[in-house]
Protein backbone atom coordinates (compact mmCIF):
# COMPACT_ATOMS: atom_id res chain seq x y z
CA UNK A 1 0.00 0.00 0.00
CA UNK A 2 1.36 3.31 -1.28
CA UNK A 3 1.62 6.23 1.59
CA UNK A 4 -0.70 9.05 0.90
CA UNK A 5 2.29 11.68 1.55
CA UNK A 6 3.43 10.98 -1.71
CA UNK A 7 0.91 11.48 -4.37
CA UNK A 8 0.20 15.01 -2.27
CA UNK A 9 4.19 15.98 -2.43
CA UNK A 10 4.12 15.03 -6.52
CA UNK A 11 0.95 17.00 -7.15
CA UNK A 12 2.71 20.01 -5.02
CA UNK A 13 5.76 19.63 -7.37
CA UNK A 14 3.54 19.66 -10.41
CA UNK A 15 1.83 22.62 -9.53
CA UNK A 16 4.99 24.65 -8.49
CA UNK A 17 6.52 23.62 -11.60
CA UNK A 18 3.37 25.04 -13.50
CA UNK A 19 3.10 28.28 -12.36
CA UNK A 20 6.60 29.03 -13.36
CA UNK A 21 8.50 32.39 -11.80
CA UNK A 22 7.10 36.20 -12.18
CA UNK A 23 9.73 38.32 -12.05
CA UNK A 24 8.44 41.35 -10.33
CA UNK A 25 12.27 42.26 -9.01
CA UNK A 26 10.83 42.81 -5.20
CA UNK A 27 13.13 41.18 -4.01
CA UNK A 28 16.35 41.39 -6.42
CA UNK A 29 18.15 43.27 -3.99
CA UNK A 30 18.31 41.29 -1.24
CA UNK A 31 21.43 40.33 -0.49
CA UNK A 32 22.02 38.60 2.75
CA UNK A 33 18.59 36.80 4.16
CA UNK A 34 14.93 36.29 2.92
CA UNK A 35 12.07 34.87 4.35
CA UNK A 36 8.46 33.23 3.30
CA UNK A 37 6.94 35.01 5.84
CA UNK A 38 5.90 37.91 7.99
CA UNK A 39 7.57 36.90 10.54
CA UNK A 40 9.08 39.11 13.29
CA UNK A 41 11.13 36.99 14.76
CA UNK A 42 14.58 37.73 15.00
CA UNK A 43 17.14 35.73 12.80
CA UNK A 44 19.17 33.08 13.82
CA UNK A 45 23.36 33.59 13.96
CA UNK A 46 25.49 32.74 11.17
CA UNK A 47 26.97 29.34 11.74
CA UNK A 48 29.85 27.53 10.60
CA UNK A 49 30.26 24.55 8.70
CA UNK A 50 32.70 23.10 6.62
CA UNK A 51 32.60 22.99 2.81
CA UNK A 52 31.01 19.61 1.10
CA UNK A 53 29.56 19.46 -2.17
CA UNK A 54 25.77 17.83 -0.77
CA UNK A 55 23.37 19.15 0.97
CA UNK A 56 22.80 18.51 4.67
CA UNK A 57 20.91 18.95 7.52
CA UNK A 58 21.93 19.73 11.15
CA UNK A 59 19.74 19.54 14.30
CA UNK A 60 21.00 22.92 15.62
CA UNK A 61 21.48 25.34 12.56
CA UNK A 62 18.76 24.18 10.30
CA UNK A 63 19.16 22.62 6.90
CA UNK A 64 22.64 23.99 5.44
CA UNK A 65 22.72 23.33 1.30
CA UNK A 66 26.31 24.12 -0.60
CA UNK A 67 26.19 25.19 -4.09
CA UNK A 68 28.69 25.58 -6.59
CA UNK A 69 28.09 27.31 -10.03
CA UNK A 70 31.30 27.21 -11.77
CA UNK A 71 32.00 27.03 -15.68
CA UNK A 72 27.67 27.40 -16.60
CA UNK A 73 27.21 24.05 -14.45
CA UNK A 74 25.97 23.93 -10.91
CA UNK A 75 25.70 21.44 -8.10
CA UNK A 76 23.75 19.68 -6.88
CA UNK A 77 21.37 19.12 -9.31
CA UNK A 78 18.03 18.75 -8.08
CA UNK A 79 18.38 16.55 -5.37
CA UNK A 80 16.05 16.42 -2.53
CA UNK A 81 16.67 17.55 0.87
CA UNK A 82 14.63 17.71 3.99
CA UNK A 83 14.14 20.93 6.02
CA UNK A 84 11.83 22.34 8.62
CA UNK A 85 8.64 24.37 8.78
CA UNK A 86 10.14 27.68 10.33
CA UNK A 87 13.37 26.77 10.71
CA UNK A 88 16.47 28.51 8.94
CA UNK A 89 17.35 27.17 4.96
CA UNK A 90 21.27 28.05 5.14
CA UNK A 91 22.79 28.68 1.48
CA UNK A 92 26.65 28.44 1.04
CA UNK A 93 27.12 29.87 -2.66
CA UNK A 94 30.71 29.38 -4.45
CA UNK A 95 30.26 30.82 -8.10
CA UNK A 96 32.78 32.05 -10.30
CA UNK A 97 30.11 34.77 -11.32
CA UNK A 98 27.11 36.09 -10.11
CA UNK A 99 23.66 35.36 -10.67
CA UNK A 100 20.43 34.76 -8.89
CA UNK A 101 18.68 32.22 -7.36
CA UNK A 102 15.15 31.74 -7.20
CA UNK A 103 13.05 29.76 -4.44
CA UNK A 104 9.43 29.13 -5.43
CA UNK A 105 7.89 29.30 -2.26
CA UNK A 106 4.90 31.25 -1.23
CA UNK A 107 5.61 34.03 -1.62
CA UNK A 108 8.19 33.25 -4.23
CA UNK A 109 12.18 34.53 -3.68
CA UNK A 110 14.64 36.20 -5.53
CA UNK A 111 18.23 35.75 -4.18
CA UNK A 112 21.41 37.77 -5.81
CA UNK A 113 24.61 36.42 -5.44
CA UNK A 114 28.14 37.67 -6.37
CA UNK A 115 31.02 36.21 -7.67
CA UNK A 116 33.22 34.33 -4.82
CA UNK A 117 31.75 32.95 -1.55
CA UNK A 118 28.49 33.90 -0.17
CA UNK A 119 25.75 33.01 2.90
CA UNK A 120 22.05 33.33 2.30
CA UNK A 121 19.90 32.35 4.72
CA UNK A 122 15.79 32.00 4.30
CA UNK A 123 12.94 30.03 6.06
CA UNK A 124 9.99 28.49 4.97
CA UNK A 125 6.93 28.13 6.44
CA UNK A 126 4.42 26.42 5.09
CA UNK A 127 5.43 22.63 4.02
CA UNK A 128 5.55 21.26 0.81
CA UNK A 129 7.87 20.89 -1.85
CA UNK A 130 10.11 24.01 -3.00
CA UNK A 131 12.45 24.32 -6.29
CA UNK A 132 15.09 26.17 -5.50
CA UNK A 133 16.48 26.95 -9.33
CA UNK A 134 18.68 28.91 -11.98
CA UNK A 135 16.49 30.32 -14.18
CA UNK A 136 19.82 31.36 -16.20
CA UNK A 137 21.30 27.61 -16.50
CA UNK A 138 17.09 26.75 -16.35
CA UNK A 139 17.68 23.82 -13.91
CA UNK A 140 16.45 23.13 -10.86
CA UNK A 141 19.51 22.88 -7.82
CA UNK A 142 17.67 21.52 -5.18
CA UNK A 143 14.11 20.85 -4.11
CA UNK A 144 13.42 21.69 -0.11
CA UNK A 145 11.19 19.26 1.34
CA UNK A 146 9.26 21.36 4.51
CA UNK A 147 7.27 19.48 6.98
């Protein structure tokens, strides 16, 4: 008997893959930390972690994904990894030129990013399934899974 979790999380991915990106610029700017919400709550410290090319998740900082763009490729590509309702999405960006990111959650994210090393940091909070993707290289880097 098939779990009802995941006909739900591959209609969520269908419909965030159909209503594509708007690109209203709103949040273009943003350069160190976005969030899905309203939230007041303050942000969490910057942690450290050391440099691995997968995504992981740790108990005390949140989910922490690394991603490499270097020579029009990026990793990962479009693997799955599991985060938290609420609690921080950590971003460690190593590109050899910058770009933009974009999270389609609701509402949807726009996240610049410069040449070199950078830390973005973002929560979601509603679950489901988010792309996180290059609309330059149009591929998806990794989908968030929030519950």
């Amino acid at each position: 008997m098939r779990p009802i979790a995941f006909p739900t999380a591959a209609l969520v991915t269908a419909i965030v893959a159909l209503t594509g990106c708007s690109d209203d610029g709103s949040a273009a700017d943003r350069d160190t930390s976005t969030s899905a919400s309203s939230s007041s709550a303050p942000a969490s410290p910057e942690t450290s972690t050391s440099p691995s090319e997968s995504p992981s998740a740790t108990e005390d900082a949140g989910t922490t994904v690394e991603i490499r763009f270097k020579g029009g490729k990026v990793t990962p590509n479009g693997d799955r990894v599991k985060a938290t309702v609420g609690e921080p999405v950590t971003l460690h960006i190593t590109a050899d030129e910058g770009g933009e990111i974009h999270v389609h959650s609701t509402p949807e994210q726009e996240i610049a990013y410069k040449a070199g090393e950078s830390t973005k940091k973002l929560t979601i909070d509603k679950p489901g399934v988010v792309d996180v993707e290059s609309h330059d290289l149009e591929q998806v880097i990794v989908q968030l899974q929030v519950s």
